[in-house]
PDB file of N, CA and C in Angstrom:
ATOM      1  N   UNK A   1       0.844  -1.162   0.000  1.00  0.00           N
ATOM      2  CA  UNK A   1       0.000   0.000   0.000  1.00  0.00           C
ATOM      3  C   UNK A   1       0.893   1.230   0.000  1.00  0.00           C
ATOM      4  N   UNK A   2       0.827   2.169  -0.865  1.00  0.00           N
ATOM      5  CA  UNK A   2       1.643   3.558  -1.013  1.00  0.00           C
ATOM      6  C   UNK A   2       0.214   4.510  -0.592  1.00  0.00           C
ATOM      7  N   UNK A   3       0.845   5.735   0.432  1.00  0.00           N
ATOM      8  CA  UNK A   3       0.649   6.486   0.883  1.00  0.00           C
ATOM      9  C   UNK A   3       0.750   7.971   0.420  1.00  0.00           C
ATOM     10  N   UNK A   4      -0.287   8.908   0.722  1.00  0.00           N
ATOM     11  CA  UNK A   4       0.038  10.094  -0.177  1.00  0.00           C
ATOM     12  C   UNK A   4      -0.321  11.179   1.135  1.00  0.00           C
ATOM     13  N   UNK A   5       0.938  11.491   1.539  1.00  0.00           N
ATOM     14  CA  UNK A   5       0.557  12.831   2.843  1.00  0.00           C
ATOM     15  C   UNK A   5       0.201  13.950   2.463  1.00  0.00           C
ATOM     16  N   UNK A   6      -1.035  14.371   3.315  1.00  0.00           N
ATOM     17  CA  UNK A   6      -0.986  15.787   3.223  1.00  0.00           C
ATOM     18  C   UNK A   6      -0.074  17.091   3.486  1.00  0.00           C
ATOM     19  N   UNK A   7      -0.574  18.258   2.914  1.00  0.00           N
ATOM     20  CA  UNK A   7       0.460  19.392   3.694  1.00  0.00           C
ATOM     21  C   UNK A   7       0.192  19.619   4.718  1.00  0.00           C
ATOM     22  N   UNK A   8      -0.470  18.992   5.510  1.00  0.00           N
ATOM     23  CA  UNK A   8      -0.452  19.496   7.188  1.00  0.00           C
ATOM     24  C   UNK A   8       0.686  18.323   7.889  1.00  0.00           C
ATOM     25  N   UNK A   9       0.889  17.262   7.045  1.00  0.00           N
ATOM     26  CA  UNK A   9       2.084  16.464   7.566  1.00  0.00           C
ATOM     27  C   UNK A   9       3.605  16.926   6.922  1.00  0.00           C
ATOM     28  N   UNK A  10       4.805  15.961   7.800  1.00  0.00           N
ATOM     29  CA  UNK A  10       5.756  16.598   7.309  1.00  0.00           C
ATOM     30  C   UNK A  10       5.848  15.291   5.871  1.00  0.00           C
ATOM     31  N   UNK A  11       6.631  16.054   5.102  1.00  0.00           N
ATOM     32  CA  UNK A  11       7.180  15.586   4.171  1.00  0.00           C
ATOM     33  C   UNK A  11       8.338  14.538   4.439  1.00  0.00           C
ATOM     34  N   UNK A  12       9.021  14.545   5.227  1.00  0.00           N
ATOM     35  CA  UNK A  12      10.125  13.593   5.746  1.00  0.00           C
ATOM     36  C   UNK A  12       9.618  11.959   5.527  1.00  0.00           C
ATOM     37  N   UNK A  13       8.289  11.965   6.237  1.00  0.00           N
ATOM     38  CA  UNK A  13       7.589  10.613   6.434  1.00  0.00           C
ATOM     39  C   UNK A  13       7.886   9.697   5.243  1.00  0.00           C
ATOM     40  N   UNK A  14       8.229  10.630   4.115  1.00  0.00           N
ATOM     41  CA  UNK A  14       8.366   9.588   3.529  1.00  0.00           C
ATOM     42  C   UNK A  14       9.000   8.507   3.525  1.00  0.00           C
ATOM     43  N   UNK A  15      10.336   9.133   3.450  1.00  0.00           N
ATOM     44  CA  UNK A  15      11.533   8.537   3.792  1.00  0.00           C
ATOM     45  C   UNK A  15      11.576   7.670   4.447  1.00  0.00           C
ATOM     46  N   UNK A  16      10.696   8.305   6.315  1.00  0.00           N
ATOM     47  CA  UNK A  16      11.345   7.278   7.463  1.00  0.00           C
ATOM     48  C   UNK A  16       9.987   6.393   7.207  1.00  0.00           C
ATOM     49  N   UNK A  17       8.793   6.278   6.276  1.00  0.00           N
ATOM     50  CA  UNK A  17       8.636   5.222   6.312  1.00  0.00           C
ATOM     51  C   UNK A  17       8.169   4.001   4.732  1.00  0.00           C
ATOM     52  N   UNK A  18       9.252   4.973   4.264  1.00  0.00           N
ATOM     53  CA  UNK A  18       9.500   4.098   2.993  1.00  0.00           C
ATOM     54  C   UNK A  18       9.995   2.377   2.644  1.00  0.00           C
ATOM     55  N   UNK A  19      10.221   1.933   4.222  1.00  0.00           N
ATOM     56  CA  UNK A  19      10.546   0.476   4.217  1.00  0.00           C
ATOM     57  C   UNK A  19       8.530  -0.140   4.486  1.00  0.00           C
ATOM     58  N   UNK A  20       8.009   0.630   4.757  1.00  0.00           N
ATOM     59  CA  UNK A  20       6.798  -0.050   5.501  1.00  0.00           C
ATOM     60  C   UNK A  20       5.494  -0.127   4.628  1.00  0.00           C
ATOM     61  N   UNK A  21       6.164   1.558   3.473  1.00  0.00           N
ATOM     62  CA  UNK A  21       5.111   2.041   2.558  1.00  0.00           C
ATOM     63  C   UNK A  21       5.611   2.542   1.395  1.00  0.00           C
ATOM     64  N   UNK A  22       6.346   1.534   0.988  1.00  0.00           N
ATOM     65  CA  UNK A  22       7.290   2.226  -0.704  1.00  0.00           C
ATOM     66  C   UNK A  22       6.077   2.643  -1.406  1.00  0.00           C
ATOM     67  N   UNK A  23       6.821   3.593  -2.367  1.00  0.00           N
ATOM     68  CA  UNK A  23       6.009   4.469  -3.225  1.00  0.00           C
ATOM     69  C   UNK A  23       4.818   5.234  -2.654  1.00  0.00           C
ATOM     70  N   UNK A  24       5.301   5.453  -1.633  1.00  0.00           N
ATOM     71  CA  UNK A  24       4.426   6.779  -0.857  1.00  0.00           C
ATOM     72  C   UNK A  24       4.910   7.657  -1.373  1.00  0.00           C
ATOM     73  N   UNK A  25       4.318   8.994  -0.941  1.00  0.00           N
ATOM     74  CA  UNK A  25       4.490  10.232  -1.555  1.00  0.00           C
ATOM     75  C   UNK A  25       4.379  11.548  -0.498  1.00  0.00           C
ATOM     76  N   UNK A  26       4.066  13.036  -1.183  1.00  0.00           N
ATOM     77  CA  UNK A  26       3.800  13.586  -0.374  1.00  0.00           C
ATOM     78  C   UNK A  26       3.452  15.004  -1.810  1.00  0.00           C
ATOM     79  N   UNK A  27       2.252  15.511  -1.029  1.00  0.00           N
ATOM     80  CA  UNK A  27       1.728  16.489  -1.975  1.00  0.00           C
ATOM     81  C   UNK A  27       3.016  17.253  -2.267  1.00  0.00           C
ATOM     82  N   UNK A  28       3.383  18.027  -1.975  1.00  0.00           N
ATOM     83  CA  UNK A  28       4.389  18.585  -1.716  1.00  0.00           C
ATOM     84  C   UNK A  28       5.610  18.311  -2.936  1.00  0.00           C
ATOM     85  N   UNK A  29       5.634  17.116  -3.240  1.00  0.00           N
ATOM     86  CA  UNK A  29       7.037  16.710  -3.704  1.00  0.00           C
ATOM     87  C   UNK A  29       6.366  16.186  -5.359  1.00  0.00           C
ATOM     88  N   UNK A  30       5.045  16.344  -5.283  1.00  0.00           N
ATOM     89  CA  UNK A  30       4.370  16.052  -6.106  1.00  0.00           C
ATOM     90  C   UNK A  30       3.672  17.232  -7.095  1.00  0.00           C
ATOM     91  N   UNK A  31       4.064  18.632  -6.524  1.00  0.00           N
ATOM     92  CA  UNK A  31       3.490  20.268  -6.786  1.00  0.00           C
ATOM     93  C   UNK A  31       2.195  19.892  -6.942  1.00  0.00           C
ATOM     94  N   UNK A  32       1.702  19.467  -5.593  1.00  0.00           N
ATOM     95  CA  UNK A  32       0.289  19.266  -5.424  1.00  0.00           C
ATOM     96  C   UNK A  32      -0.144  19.991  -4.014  1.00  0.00           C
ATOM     97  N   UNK A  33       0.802  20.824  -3.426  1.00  0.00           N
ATOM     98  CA  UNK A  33       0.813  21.723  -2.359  1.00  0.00           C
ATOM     99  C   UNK A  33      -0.324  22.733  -2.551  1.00  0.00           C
ATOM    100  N   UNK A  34      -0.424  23.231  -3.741  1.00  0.00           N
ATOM    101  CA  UNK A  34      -1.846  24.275  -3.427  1.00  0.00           C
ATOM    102  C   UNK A  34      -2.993  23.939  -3.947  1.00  0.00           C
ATOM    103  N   UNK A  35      -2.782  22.449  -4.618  1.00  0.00           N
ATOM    104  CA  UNK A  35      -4.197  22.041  -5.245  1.00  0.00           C
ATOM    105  C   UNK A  35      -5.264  21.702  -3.761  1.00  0.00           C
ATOM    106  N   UNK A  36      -6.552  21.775  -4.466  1.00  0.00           N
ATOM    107  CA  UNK A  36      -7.542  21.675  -3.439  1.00  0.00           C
ATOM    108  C   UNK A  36      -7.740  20.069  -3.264  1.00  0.00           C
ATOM    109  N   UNK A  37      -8.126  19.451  -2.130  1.00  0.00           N
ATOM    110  CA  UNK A  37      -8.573  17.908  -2.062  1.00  0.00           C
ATOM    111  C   UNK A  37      -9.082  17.380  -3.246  1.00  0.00           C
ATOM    112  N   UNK A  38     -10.418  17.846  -4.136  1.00  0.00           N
ATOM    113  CA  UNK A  38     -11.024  17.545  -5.203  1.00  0.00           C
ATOM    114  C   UNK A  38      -9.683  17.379  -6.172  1.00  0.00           C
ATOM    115  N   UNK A  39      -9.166  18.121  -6.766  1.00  0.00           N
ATOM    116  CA  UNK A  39      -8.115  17.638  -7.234  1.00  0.00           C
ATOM    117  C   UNK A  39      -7.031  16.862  -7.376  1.00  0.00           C
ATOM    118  N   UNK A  40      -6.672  16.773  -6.124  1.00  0.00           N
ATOM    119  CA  UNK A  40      -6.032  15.736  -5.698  1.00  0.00           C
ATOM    120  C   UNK A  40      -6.597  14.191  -5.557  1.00  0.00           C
ATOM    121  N   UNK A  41      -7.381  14.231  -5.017  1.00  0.00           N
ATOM    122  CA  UNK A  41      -8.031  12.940  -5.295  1.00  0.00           C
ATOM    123  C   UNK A  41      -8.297  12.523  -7.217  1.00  0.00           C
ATOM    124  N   UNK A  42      -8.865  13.392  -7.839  1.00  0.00           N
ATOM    125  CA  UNK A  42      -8.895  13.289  -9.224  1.00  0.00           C
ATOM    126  C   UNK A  42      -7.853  12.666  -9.596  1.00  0.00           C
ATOM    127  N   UNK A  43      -6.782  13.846  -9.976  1.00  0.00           N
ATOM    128  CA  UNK A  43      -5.474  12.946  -9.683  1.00  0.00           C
ATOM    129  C   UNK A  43      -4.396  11.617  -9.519  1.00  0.00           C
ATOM    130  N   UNK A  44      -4.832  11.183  -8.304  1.00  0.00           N
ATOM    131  CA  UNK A  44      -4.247  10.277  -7.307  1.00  0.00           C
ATOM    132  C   UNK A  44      -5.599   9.291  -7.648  1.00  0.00           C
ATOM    133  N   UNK A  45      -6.510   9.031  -7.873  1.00  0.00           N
ATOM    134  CA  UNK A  45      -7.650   8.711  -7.723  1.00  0.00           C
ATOM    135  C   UNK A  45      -7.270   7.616  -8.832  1.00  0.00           C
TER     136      UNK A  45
END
């Protein structure tokens, strides 16, 4: 299961939990930082 954090989390997570949840992500690293939820889900969806 890959994971997609919000911007209210840190971005780091990925990293420290990339053994548990490869191909996680993070809006952020994705220039999905100012899109709205609806979009993002579209998206990611």
């Amino acid at each position: 299961m890959k994971l997609l954090f919000d911007q209210n989390l840190s971005f780091k997570l990925c990293g420290r939990l990339a053994d548990l949840f490869p191909g996680s992500s993070h809006v952020r690293l994705l220039e999905l930082h100012q899109a709205d939820d609806r979009a993002i889900w579209i998206r990611e969806g």
